[in-house]
N, C-alpha and C. Protein backbone atom coordinates (compact mmCIF):
# COMPACT_ATOMS: atom_id res chain seq x y z
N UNK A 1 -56.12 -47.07 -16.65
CA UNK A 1 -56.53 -46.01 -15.72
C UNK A 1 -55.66 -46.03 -14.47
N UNK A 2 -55.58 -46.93 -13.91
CA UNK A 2 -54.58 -47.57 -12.67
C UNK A 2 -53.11 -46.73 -12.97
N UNK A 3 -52.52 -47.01 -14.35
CA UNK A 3 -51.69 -46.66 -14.15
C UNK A 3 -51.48 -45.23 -14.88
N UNK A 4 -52.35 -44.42 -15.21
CA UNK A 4 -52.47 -43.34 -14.93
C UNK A 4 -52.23 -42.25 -14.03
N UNK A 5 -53.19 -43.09 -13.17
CA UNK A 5 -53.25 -42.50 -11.87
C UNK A 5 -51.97 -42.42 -11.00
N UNK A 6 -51.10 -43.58 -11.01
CA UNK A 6 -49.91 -43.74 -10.73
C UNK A 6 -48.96 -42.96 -10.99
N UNK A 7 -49.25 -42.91 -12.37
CA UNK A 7 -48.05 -41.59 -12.90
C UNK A 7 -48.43 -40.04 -12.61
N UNK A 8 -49.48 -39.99 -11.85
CA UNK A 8 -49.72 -38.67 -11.47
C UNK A 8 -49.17 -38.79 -10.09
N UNK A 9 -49.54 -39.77 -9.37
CA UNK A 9 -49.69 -39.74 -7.89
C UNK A 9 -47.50 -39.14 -8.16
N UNK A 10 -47.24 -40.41 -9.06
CA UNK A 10 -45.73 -39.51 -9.10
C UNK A 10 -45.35 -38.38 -8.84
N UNK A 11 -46.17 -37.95 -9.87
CA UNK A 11 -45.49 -36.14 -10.67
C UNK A 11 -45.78 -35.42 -9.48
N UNK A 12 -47.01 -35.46 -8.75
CA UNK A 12 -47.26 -34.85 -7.35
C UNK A 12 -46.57 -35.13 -5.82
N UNK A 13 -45.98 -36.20 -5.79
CA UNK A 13 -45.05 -36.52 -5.14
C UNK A 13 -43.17 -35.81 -4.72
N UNK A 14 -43.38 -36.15 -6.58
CA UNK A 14 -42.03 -35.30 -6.84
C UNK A 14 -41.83 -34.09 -6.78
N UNK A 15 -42.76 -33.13 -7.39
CA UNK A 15 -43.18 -31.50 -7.50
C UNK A 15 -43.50 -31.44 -5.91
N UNK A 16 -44.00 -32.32 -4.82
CA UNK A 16 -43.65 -31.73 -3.17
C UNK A 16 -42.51 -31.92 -2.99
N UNK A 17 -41.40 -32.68 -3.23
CA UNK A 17 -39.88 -33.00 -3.10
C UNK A 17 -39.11 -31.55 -3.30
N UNK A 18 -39.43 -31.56 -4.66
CA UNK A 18 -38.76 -30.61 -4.96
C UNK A 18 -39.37 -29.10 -4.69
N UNK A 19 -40.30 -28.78 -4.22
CA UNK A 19 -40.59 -27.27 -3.38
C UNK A 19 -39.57 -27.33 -2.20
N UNK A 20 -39.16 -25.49 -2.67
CA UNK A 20 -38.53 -25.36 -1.49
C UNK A 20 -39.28 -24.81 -0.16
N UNK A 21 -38.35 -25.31 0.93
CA UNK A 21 -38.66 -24.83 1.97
C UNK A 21 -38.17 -23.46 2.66
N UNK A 22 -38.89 -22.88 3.05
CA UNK A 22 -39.20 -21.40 3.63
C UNK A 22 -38.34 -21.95 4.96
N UNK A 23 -37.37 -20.66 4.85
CA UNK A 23 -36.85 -20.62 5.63
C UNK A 23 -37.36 -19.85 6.67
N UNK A 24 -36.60 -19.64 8.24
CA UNK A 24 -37.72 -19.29 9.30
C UNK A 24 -37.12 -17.61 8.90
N UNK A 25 -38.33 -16.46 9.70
CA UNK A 25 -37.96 -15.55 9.65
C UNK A 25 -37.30 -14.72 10.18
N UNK A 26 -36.80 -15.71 11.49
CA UNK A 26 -36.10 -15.08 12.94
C UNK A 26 -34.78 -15.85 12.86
N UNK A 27 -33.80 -15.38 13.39
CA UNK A 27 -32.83 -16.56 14.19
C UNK A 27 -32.96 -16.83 15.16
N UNK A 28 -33.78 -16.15 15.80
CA UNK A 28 -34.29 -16.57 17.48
C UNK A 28 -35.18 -17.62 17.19
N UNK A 29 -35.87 -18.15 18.45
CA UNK A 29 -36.90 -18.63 17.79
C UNK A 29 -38.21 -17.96 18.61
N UNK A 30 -38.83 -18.19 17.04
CA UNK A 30 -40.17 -17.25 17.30
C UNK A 30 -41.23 -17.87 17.92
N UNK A 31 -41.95 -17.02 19.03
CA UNK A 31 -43.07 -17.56 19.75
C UNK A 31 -44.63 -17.13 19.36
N UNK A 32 -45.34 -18.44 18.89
CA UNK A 32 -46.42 -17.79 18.64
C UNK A 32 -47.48 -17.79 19.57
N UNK A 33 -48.12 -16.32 19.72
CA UNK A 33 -48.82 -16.22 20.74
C UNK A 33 -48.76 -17.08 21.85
N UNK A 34 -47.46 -17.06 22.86
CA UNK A 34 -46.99 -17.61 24.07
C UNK A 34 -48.05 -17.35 25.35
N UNK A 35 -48.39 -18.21 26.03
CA UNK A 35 -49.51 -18.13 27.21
C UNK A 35 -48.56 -17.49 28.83
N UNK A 36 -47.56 -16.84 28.54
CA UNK A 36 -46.54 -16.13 29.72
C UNK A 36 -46.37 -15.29 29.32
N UNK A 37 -45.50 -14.64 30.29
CA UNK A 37 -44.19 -13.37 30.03
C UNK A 37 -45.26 -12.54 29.39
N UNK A 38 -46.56 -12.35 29.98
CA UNK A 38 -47.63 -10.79 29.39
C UNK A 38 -47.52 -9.77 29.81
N UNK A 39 -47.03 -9.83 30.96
CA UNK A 39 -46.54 -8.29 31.64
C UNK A 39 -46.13 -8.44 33.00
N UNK A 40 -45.35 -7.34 33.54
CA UNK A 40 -45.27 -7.41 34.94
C UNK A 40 -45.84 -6.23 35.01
N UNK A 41 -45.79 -5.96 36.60
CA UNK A 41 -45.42 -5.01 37.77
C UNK A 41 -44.35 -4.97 38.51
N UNK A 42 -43.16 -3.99 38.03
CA UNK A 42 -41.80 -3.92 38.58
C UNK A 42 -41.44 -2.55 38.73
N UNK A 43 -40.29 -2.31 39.47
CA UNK A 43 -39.94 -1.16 40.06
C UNK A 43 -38.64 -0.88 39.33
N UNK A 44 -38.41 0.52 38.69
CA UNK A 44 -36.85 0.28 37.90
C UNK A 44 -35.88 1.04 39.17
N UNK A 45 -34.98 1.13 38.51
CA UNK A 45 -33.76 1.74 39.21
C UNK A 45 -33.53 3.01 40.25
N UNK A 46 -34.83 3.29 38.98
CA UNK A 46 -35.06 4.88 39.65
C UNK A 46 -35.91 5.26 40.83
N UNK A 47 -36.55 3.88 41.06
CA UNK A 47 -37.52 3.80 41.83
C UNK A 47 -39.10 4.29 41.07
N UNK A 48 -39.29 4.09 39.49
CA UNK A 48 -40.44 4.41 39.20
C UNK A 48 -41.26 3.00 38.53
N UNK A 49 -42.35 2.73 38.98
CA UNK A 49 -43.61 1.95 38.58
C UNK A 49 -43.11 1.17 37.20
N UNK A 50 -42.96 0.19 37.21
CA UNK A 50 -43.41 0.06 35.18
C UNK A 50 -44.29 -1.12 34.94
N UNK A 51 -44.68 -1.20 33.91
CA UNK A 51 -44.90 -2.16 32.84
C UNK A 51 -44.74 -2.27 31.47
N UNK A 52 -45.17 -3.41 30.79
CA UNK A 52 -44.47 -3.22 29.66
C UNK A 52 -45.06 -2.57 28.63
N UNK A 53 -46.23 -1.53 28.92
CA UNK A 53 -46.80 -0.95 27.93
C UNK A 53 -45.99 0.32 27.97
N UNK A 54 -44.96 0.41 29.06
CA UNK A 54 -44.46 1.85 29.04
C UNK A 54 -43.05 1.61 28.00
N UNK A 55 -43.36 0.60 27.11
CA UNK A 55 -41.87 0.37 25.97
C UNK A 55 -42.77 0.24 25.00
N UNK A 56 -43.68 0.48 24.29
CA UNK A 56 -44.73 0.39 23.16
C UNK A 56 -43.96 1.35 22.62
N UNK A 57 -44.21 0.87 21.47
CA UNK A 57 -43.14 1.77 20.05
C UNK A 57 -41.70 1.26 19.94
N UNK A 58 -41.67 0.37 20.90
CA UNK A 58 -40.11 -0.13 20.62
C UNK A 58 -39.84 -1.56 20.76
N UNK A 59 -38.90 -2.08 20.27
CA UNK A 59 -38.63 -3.46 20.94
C UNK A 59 -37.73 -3.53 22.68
N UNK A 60 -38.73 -4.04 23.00
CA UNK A 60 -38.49 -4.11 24.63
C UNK A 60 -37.25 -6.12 24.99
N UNK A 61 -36.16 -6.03 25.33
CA UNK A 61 -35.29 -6.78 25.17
C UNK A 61 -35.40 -7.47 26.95
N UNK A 62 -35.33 -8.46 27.28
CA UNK A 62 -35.80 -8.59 28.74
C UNK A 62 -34.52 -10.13 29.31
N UNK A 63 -33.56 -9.95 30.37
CA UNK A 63 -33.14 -10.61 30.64
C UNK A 63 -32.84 -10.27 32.22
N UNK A 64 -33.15 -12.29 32.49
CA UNK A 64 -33.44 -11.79 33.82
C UNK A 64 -31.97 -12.59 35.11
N UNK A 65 -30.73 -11.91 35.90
CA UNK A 65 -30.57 -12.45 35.73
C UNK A 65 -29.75 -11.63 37.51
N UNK A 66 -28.66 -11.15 38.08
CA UNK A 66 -28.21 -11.00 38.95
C UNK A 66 -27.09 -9.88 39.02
N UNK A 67 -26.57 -9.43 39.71
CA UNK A 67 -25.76 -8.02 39.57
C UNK A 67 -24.33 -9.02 40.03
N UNK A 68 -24.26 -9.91 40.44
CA UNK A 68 -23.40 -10.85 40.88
C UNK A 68 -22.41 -12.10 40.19
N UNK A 69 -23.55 -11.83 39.33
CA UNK A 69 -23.35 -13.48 38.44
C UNK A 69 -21.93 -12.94 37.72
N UNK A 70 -21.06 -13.66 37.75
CA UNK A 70 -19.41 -13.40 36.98
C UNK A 70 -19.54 -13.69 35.99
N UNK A 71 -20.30 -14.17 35.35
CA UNK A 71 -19.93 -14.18 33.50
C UNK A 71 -21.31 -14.17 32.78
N UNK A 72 -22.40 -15.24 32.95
CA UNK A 72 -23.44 -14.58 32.00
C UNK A 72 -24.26 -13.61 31.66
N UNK A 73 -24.43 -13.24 32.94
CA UNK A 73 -25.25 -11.91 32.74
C UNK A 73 -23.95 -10.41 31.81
N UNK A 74 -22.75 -10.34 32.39
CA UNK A 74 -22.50 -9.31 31.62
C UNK A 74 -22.47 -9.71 30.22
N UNK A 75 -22.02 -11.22 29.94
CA UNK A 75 -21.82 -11.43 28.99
C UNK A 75 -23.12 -10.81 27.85
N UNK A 76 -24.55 -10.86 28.21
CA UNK A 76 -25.75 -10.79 27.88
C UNK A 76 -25.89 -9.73 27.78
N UNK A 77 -25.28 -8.23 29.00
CA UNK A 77 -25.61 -7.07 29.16
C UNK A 77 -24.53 -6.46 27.34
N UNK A 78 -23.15 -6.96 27.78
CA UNK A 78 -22.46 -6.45 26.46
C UNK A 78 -22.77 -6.89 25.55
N UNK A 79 -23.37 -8.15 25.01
CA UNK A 79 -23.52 -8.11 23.72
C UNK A 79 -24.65 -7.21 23.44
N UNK A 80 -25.74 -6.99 24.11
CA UNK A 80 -26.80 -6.07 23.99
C UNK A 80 -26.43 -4.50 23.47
N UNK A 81 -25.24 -4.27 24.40
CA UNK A 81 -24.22 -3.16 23.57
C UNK A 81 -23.92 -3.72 22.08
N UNK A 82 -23.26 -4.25 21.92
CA UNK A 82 -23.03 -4.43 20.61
C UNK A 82 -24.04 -4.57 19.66
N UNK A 83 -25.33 -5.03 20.15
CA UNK A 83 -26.25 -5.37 19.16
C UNK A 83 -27.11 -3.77 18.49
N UNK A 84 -27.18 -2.79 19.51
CA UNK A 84 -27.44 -1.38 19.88
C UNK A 84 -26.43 -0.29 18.76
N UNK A 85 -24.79 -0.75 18.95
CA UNK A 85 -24.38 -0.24 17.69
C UNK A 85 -24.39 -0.74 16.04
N UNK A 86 -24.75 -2.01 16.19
CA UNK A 86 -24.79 -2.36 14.91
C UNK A 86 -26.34 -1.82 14.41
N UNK A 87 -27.33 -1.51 15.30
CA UNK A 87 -28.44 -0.60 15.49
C UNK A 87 -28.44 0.50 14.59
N UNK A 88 -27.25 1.40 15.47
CA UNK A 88 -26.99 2.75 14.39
C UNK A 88 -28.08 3.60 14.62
N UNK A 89 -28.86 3.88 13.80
CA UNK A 89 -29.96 5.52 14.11
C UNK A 89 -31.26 4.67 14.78
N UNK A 90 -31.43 3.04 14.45
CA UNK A 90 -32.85 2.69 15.00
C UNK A 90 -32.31 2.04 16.56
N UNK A 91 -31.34 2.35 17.41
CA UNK A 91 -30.72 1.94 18.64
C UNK A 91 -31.86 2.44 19.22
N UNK A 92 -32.04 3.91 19.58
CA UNK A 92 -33.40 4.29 20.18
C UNK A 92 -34.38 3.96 19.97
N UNK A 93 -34.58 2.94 19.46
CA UNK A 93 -36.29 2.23 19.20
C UNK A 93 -36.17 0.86 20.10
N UNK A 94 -35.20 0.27 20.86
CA UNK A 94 -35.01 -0.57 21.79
C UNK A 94 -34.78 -0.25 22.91
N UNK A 95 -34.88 -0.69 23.83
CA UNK A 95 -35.08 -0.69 25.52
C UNK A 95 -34.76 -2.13 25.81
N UNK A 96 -33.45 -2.53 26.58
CA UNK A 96 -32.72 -3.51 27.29
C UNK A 96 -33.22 -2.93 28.85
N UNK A 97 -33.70 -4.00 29.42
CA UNK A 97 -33.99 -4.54 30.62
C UNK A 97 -33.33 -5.55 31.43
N UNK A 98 -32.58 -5.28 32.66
CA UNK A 98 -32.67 -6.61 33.25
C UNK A 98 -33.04 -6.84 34.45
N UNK A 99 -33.78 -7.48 34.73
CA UNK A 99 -34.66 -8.12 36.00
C UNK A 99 -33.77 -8.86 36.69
N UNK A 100 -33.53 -8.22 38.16
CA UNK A 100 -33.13 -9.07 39.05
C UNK A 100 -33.60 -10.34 39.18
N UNK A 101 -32.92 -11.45 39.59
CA UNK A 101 -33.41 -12.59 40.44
C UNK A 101 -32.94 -12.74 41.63
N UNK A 102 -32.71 -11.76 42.00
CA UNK A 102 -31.87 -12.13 43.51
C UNK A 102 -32.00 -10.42 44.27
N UNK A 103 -33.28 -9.82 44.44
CA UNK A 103 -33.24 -8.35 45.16
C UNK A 103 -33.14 -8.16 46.77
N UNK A 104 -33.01 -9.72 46.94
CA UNK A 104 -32.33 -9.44 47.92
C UNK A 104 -30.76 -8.58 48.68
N UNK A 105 -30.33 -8.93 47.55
CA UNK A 105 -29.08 -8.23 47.53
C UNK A 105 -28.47 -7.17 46.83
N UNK A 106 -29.28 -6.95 45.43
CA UNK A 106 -29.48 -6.31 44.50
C UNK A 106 -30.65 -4.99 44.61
N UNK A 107 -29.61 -4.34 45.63
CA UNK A 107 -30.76 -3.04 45.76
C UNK A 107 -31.25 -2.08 44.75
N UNK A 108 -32.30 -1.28 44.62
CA UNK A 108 -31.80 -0.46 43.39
C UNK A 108 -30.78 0.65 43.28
N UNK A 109 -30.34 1.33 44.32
CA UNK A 109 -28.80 1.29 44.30
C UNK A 109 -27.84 0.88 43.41
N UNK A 110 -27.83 -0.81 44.18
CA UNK A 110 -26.52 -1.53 43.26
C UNK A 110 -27.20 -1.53 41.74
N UNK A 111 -28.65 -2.46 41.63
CA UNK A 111 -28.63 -1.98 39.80
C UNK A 111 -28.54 -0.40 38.94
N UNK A 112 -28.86 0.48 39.77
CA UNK A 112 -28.29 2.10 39.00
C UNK A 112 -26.71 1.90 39.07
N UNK A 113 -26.37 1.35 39.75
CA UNK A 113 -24.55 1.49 38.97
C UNK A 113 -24.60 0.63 38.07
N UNK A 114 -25.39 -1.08 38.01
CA UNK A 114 -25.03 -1.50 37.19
C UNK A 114 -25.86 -2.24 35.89
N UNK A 115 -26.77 -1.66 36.04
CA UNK A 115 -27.17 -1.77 34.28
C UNK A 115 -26.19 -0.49 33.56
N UNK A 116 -26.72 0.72 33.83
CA UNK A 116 -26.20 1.85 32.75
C UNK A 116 -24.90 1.44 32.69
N UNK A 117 -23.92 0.89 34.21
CA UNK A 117 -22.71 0.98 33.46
C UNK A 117 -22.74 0.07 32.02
N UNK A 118 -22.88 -0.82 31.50
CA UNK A 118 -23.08 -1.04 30.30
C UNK A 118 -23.75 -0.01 29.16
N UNK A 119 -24.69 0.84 29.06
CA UNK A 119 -25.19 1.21 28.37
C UNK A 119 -25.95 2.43 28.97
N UNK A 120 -26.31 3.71 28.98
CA UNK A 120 -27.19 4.58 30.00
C UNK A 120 -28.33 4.27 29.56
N UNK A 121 -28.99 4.06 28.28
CA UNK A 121 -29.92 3.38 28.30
C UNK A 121 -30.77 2.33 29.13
N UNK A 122 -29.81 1.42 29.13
CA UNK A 122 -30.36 -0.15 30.05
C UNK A 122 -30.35 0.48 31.52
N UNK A 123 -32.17 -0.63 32.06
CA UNK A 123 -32.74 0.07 32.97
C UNK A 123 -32.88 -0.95 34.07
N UNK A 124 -32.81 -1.38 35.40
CA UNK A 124 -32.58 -2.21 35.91
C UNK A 124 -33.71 -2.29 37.06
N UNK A 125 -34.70 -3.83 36.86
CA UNK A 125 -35.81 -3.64 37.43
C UNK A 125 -36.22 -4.95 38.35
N UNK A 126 -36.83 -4.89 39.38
CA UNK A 126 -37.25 -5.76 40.68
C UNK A 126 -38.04 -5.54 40.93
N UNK A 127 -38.66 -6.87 41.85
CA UNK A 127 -39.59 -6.72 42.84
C UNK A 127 -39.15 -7.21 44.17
N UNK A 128 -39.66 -7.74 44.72
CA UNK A 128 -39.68 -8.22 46.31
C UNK A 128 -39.08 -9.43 46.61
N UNK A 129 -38.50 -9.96 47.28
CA UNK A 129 -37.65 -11.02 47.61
C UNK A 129 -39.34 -12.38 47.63
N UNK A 130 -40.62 -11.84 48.31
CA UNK A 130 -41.25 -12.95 48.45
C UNK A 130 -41.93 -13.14 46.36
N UNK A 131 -42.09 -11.99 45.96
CA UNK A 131 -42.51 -11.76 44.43
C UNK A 131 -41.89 -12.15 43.70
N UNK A 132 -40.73 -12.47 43.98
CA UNK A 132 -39.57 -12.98 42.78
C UNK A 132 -40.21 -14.46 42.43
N UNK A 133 -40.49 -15.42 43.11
CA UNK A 133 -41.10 -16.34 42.17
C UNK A 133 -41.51 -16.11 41.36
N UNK A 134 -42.83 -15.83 42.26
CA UNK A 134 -43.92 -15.88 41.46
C UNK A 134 -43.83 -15.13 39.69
N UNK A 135 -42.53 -13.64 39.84
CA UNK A 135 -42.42 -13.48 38.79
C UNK A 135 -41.88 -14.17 37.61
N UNK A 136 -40.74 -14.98 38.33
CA UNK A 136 -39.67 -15.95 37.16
C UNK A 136 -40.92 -16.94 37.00
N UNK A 137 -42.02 -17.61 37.42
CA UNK A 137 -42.81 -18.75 37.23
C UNK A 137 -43.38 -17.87 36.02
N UNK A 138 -44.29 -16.76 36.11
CA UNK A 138 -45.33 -15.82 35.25
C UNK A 138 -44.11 -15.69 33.49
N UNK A 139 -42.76 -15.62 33.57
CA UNK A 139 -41.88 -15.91 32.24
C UNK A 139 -41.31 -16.87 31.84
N UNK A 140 -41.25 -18.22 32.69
CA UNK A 140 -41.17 -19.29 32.57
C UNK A 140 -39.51 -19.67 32.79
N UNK A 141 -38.94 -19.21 33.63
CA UNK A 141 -37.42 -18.66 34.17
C UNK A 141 -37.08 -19.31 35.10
N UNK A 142 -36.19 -20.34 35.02
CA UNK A 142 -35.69 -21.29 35.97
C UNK A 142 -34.36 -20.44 36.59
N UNK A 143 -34.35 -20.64 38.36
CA UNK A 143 -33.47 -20.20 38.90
C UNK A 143 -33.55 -20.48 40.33
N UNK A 144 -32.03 -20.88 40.83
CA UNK A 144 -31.75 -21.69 42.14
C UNK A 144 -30.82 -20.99 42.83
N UNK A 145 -31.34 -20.83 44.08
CA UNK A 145 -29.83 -20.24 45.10
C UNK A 145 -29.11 -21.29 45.32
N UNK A 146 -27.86 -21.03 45.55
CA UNK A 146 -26.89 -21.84 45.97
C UNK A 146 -25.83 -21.61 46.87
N UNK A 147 -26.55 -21.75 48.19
CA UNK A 147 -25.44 -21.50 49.42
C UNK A 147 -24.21 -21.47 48.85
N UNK A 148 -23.14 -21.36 49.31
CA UNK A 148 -22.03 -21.22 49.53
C UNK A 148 -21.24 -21.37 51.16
N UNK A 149 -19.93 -21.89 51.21
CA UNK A 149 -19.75 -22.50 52.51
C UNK A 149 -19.54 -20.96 53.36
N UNK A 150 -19.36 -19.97 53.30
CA UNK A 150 -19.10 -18.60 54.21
C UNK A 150 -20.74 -18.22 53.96
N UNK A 151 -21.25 -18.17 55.65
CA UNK A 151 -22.69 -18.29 56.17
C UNK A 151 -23.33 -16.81 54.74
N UNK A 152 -23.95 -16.61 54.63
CA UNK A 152 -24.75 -15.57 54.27
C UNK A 152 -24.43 -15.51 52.72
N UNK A 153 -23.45 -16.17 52.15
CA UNK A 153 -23.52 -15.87 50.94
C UNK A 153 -24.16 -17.25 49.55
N UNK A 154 -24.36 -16.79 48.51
CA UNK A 154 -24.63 -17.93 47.73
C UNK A 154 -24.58 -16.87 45.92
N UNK A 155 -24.91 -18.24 44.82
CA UNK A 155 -24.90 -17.75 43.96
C UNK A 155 -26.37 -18.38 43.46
N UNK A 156 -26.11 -17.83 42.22
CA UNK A 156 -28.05 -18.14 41.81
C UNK A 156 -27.75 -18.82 40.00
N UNK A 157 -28.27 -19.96 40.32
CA UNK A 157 -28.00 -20.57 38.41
C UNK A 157 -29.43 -20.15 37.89
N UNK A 158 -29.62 -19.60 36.93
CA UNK A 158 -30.58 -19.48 36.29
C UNK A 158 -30.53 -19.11 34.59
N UNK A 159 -31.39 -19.41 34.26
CA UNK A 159 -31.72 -19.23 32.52
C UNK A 159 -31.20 -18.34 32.06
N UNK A 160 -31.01 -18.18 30.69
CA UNK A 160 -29.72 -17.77 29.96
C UNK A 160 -30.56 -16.81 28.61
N UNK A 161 -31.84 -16.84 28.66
CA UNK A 161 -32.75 -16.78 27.45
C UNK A 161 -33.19 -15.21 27.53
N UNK A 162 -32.52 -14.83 25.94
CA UNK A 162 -33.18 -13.16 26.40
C UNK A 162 -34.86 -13.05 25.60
N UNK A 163 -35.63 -12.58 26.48
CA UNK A 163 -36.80 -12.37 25.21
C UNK A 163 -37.13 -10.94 24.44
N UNK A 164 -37.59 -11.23 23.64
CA UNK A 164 -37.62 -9.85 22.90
C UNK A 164 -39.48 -9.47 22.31
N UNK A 165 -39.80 -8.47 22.90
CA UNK A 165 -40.81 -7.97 22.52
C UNK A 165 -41.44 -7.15 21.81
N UNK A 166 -42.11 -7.59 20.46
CA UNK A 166 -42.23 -6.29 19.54
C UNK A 166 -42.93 -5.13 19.87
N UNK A 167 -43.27 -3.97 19.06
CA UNK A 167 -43.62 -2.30 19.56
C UNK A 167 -44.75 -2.53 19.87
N UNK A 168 -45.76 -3.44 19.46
CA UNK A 168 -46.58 -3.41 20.16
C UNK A 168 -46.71 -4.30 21.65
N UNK A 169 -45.63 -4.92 22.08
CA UNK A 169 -45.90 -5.34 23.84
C UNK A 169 -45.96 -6.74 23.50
N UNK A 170 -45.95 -7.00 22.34
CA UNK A 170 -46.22 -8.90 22.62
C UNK A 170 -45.15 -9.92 22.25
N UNK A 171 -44.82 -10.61 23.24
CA UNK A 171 -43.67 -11.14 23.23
C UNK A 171 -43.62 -12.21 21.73
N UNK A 172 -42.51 -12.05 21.00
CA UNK A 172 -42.18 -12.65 20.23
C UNK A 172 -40.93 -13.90 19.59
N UNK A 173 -39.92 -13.40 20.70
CA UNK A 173 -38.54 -14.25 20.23
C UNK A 173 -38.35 -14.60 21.55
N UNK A 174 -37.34 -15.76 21.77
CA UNK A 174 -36.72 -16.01 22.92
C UNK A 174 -35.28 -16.15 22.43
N UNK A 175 -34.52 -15.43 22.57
CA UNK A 175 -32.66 -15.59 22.46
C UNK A 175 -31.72 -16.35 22.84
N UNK A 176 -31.46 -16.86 22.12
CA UNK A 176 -30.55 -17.87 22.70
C UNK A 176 -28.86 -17.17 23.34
N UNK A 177 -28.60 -17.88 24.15
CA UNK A 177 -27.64 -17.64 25.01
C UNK A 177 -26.21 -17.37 23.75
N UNK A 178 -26.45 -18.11 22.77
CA UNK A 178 -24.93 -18.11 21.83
C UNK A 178 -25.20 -17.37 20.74
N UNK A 179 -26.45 -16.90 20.67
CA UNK A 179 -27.06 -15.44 19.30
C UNK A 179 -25.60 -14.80 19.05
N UNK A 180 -25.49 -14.35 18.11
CA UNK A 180 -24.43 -13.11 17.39
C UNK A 180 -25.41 -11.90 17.67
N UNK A 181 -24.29 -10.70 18.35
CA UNK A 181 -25.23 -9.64 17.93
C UNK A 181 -25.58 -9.49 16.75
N UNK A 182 -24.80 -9.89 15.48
CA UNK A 182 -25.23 -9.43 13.88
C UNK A 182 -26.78 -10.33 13.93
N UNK A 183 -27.04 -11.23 14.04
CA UNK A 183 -28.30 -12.05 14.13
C UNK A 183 -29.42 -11.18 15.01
N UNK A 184 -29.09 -11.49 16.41
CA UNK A 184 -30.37 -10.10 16.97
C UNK A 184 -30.27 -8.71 16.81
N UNK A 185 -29.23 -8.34 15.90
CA UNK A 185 -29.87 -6.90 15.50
C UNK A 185 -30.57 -7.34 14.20
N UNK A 186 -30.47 -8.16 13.07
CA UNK A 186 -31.21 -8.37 12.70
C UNK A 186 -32.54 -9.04 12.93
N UNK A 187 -33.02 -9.92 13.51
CA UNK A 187 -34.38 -10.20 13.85
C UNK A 187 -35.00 -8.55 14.66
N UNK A 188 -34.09 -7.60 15.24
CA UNK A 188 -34.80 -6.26 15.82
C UNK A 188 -35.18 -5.46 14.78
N UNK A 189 -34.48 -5.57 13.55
CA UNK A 189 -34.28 -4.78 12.64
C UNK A 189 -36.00 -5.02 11.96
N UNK A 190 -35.87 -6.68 11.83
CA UNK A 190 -37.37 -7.42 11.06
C UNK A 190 -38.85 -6.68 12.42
N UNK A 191 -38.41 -7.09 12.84
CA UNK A 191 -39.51 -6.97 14.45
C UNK A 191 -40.08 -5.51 14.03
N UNK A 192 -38.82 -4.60 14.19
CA UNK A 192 -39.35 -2.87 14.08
C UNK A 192 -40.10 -2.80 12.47
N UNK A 193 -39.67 -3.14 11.25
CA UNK A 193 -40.67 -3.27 9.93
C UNK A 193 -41.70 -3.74 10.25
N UNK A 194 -41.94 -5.10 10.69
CA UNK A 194 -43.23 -5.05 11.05
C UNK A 194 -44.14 -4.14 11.53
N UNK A 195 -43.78 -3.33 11.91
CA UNK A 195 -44.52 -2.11 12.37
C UNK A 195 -44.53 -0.93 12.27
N UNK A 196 -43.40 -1.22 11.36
CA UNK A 196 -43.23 0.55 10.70
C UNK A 196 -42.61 1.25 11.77
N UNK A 197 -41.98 0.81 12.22
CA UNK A 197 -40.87 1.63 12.90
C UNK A 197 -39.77 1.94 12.49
């Protein structure tokens, strides 16, 4: 009986070995039901109200980052272009955002020249120099001023992570800084099926 049992405990051992494993369904990685990043209250470019129920029906793309910064942020704004044409007819079912971290300097002014210049789509949104914490704390967004030696100026290091929110408003992916657009247009592509978009 003993060794019966043995030769089963085997066969069940081996038959878990050999199941395969499920691969993930994102290349981002996916957040399940995340306790942040639920919504703001921000002001876009245009000077009109938002939140994020006013992107329902679409995937809402969110990076938060400076009109200043010399290389990551455009880097982030163009690939978002690129990810938009590999899009093709479902491009209009996404909405690229980027949230100042620095409105102090970043009037909405300066972001109407410079989100659209990337895209007329992309919409460029703030709050208040004392609100800016509290907002990067509410998405979980690390970011530091950094004087500079000529009085009044500085730069700002901060997070690199785009998030992406499905049509219905609830945040789902966080992007990594080295994504391929071919990769996040596909996880946008999966995101919008889910919902029949």
């Amino acid at each position: 009986m003993k060794k019966l049992f043995a030769a089963m405990l085997a066969m069940v051992c081996l038959a878990g070995c050999d199941a395969p494993v499920s691969a993930p369904l994102f290349h981002a990685e996916e957040l399940i039901n995340p306790q942040y990043g639920r919504d703001f209250k921000l002001t876009d470019h245009n000077g009109q109200p938002r939140t994020l129920v006013d992107w329902r029906g679409k995937v809402a793309l969110i990076f938060f980052g400076y009109t200043q910064c010399p290389d990551v942020c455009p880097t982030a704004l163009y690939r978002s272009v690129q990810v938009l044409e590999l899009l093709g007819a479902q491009a209009d079912k996404v909405q690229m955002l980027f949230i100042t971290l620095d409105p102090a300097r970043d009037t909405p002014e300066l972001l109407r020249a410079y989100a659209p210049a990337f895209h007329p789509s992309f919409l460029g949104l703030y709050t208040s120099v004392a609100q800016t914490p509290e907002l990067a704390r509410d998405f979980k967004v690390f970011y530091r001023i950094n004087p500079l030696e000529t009085p009044g100026s500085y730069t700002v290091d901060h997070s690199v992570t785009t998030y992406a929110y499905d049509p219905s408003g609830r945040l789902r992916l966080a992007i990594k800084h080295d994504a391929t657009p071919e990769e996040i247009a596909a996880d946008i592509r999966r995101l919008l099926a889910e919902h029949g978009a």
